[in-house]
N, C-alpha and C. Protein backbone atom coordinates (compact mmCIF):
# COMPACT_ATOMS: atom_id res chain seq x y z
N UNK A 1 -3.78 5.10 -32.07
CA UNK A 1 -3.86 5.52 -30.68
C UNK A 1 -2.53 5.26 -29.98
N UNK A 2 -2.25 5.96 -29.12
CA UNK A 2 -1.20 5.97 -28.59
C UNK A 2 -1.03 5.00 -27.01
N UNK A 3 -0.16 4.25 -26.83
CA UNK A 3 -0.01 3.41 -25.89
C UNK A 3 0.10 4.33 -24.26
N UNK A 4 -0.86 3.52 -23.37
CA UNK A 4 -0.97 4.45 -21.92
C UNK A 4 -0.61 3.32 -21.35
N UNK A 5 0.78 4.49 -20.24
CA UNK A 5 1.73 3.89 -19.13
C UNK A 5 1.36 4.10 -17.86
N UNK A 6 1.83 3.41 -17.11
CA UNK A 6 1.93 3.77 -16.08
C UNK A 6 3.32 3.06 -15.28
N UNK A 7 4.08 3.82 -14.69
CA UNK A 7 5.67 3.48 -13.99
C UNK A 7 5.03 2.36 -12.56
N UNK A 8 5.52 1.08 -12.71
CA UNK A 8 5.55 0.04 -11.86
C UNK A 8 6.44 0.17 -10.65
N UNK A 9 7.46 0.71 -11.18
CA UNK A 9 8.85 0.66 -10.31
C UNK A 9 9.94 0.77 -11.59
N UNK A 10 10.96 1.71 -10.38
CA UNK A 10 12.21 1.99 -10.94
C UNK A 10 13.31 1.81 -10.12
N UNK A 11 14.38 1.29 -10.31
CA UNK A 11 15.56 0.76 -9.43
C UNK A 11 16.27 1.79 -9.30
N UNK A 12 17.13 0.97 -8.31
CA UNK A 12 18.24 2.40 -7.90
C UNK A 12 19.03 1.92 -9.03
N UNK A 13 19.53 1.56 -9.79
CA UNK A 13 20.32 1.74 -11.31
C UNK A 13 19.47 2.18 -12.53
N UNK A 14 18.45 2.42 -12.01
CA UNK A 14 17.70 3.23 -13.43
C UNK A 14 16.79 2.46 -13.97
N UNK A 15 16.90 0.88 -14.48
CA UNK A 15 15.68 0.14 -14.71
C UNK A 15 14.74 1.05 -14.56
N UNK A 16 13.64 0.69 -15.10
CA UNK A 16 11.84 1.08 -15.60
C UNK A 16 11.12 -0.10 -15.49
N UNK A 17 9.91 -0.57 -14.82
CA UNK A 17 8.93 -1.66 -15.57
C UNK A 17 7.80 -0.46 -15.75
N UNK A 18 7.14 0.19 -16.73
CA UNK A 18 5.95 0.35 -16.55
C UNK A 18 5.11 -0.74 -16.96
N UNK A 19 3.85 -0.73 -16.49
CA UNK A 19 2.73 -1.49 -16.95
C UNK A 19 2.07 -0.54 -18.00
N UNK A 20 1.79 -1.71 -19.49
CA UNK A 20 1.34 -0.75 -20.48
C UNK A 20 -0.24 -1.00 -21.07
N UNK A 21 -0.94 -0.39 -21.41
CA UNK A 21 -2.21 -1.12 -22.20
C UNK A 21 -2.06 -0.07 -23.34
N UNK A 22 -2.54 -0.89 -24.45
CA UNK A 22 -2.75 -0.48 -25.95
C UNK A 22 -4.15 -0.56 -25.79
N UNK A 23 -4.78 0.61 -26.36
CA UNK A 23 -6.07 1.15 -26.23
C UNK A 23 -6.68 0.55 -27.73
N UNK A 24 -5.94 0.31 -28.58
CA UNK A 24 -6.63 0.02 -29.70
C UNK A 24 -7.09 -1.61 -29.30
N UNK A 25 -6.11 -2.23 -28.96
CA UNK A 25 -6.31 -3.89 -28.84
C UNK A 25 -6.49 -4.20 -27.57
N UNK A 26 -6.49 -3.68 -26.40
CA UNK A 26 -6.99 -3.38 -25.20
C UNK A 26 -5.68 -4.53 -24.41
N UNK A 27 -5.23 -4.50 -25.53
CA UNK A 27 -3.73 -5.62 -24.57
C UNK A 27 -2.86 -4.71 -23.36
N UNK A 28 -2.63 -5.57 -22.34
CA UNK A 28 -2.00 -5.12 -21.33
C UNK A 28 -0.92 -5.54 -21.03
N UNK A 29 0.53 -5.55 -20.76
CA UNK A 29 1.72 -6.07 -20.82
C UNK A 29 2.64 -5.05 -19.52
N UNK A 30 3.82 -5.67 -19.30
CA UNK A 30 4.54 -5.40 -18.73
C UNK A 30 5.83 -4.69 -19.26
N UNK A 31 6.53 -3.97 -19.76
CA UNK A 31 8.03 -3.49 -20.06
C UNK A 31 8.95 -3.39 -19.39
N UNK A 32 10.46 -4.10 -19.83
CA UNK A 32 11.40 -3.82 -18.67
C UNK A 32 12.04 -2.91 -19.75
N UNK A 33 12.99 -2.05 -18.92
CA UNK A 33 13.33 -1.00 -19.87
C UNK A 33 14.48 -0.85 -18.89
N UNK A 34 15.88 -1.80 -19.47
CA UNK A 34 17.53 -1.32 -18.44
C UNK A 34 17.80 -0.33 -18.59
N UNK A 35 18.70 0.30 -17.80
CA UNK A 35 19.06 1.59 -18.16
C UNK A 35 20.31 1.41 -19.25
N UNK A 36 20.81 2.52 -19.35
CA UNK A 36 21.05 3.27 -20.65
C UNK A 36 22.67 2.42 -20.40
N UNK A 37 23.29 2.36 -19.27
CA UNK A 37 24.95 1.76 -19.01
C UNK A 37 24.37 0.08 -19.14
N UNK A 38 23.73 -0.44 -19.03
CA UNK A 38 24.04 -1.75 -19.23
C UNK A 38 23.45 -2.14 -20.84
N UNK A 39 22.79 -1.18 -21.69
CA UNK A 39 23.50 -1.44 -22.81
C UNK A 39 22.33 -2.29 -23.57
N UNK A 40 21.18 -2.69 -22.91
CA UNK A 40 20.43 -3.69 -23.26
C UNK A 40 19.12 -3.01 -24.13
N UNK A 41 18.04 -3.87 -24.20
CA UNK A 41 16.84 -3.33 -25.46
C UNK A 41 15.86 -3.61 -24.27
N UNK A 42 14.75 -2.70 -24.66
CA UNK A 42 13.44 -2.78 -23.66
C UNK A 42 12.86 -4.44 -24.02
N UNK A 43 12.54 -5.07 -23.38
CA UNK A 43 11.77 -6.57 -23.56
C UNK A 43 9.87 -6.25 -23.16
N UNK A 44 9.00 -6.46 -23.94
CA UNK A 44 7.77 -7.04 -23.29
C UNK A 44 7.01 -7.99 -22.80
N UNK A 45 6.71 -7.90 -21.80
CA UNK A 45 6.02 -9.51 -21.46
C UNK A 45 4.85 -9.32 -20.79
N UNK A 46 3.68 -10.35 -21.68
CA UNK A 46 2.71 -10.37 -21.09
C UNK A 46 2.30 -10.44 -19.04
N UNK A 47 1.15 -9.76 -18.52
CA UNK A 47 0.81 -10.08 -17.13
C UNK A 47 0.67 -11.13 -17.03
N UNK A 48 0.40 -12.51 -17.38
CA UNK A 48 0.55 -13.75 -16.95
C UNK A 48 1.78 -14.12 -16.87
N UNK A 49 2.77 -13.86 -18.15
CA UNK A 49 3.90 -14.39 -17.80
C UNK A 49 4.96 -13.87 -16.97
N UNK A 50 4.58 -12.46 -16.90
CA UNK A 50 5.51 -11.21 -15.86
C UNK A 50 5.65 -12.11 -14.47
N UNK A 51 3.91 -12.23 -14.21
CA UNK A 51 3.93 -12.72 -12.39
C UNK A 51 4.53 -13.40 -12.16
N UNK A 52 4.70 -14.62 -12.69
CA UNK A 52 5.19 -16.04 -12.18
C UNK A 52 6.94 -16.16 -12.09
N UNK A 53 7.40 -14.96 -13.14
CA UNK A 53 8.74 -14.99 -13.49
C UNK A 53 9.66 -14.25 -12.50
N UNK A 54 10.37 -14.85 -11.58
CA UNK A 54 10.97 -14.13 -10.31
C UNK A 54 9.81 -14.28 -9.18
N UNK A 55 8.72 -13.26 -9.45
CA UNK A 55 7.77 -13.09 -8.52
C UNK A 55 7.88 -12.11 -7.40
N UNK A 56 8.86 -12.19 -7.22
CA UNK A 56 9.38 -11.79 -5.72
C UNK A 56 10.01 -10.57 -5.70
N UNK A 57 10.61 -9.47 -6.50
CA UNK A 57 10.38 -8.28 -7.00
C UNK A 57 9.71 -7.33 -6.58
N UNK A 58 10.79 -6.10 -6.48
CA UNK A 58 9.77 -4.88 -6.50
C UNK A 58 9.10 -4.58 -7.07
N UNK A 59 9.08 -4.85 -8.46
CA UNK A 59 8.44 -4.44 -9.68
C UNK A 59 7.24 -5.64 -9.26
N UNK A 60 7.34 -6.73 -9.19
CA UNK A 60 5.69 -7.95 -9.20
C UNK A 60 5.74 -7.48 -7.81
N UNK A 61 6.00 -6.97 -6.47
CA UNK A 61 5.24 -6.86 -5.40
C UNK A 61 4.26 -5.19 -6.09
N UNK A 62 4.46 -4.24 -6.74
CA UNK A 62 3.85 -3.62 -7.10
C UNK A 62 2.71 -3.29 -7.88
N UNK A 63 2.90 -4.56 -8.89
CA UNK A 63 1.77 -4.76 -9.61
C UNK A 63 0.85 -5.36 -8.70
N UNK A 64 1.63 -6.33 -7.79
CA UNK A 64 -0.04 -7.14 -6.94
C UNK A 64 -0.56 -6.30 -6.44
N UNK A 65 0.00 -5.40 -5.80
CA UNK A 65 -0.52 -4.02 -4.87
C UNK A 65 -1.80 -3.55 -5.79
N UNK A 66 -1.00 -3.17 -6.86
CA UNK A 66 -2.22 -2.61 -7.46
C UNK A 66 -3.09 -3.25 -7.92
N UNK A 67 -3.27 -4.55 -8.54
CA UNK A 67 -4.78 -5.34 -8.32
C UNK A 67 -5.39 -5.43 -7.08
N UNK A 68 -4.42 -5.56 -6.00
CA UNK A 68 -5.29 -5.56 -4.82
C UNK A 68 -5.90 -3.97 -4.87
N UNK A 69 -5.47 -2.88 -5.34
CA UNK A 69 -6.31 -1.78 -5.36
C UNK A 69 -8.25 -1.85 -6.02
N UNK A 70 -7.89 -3.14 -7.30
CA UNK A 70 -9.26 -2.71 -7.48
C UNK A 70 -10.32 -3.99 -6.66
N UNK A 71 -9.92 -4.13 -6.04
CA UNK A 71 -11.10 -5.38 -4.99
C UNK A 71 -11.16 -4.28 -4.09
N UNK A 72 -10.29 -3.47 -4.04
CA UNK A 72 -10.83 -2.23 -2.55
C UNK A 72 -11.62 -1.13 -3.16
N UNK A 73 -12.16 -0.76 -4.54
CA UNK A 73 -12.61 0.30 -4.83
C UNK A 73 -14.13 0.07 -4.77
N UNK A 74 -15.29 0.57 -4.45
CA UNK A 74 -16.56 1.01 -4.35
C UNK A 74 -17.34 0.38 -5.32
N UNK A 75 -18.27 -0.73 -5.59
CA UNK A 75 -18.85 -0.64 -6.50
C UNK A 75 -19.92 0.30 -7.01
N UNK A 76 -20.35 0.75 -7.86
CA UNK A 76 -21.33 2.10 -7.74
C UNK A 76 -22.81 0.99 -7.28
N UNK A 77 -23.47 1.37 -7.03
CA UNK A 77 -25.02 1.25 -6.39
C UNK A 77 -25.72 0.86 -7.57
C-alpha cells in the first residue's frame, strides 16, 4: 500500500513537512523534506517527538490546528 500525505506547511525557501500515515501499519509520522539548494535528505519523526521539538513553528502551529479540527467535528448520533 502506498503511503497517504498530507502538506503541513511549506516555507518560503521551499521546505515541505507533510504529515504521513502508512496504511499498512497505521503509523503516523511527520517528514521534513529541505529543499533541493540546501542539499540535505528528507528526515522522519514520529508525532510525539515532532511536537515537543521547537514547538513553536509553522509547521507544529499547523498540526495543532488540525487536531483541534477533530474535537470540532460532529459525532454521528
Amino acid at each position: 500500500m502506498s503511503l497517504k500525505a498530507r502538506e503541513l506547511y511549506r516555507s518560503t525557501n521551499g521546505a515541505r513537512w507533510p504529515l504521513i500515515r502508512d496504511p499498512g501499519s497505521e503509523r503516523v509520522f511527520g517528514r521534513h523534506e529541505p529543499n533541493l539548494s540546501f542539499g540535505g535528505r528528507s528526515s522522519d519523526i514520529s508525532i510525539g517527538d515532532f511536537l515537543p521539538r521547537g514547538g513553536h513553528g509553522p509547521e507544529h502551529q499547523e498540526l495543532l490546528r488540525l487536531i483541534g479540527t477533530l474535537v470540532d467535528r460532529e459525532e454521528p448520533a
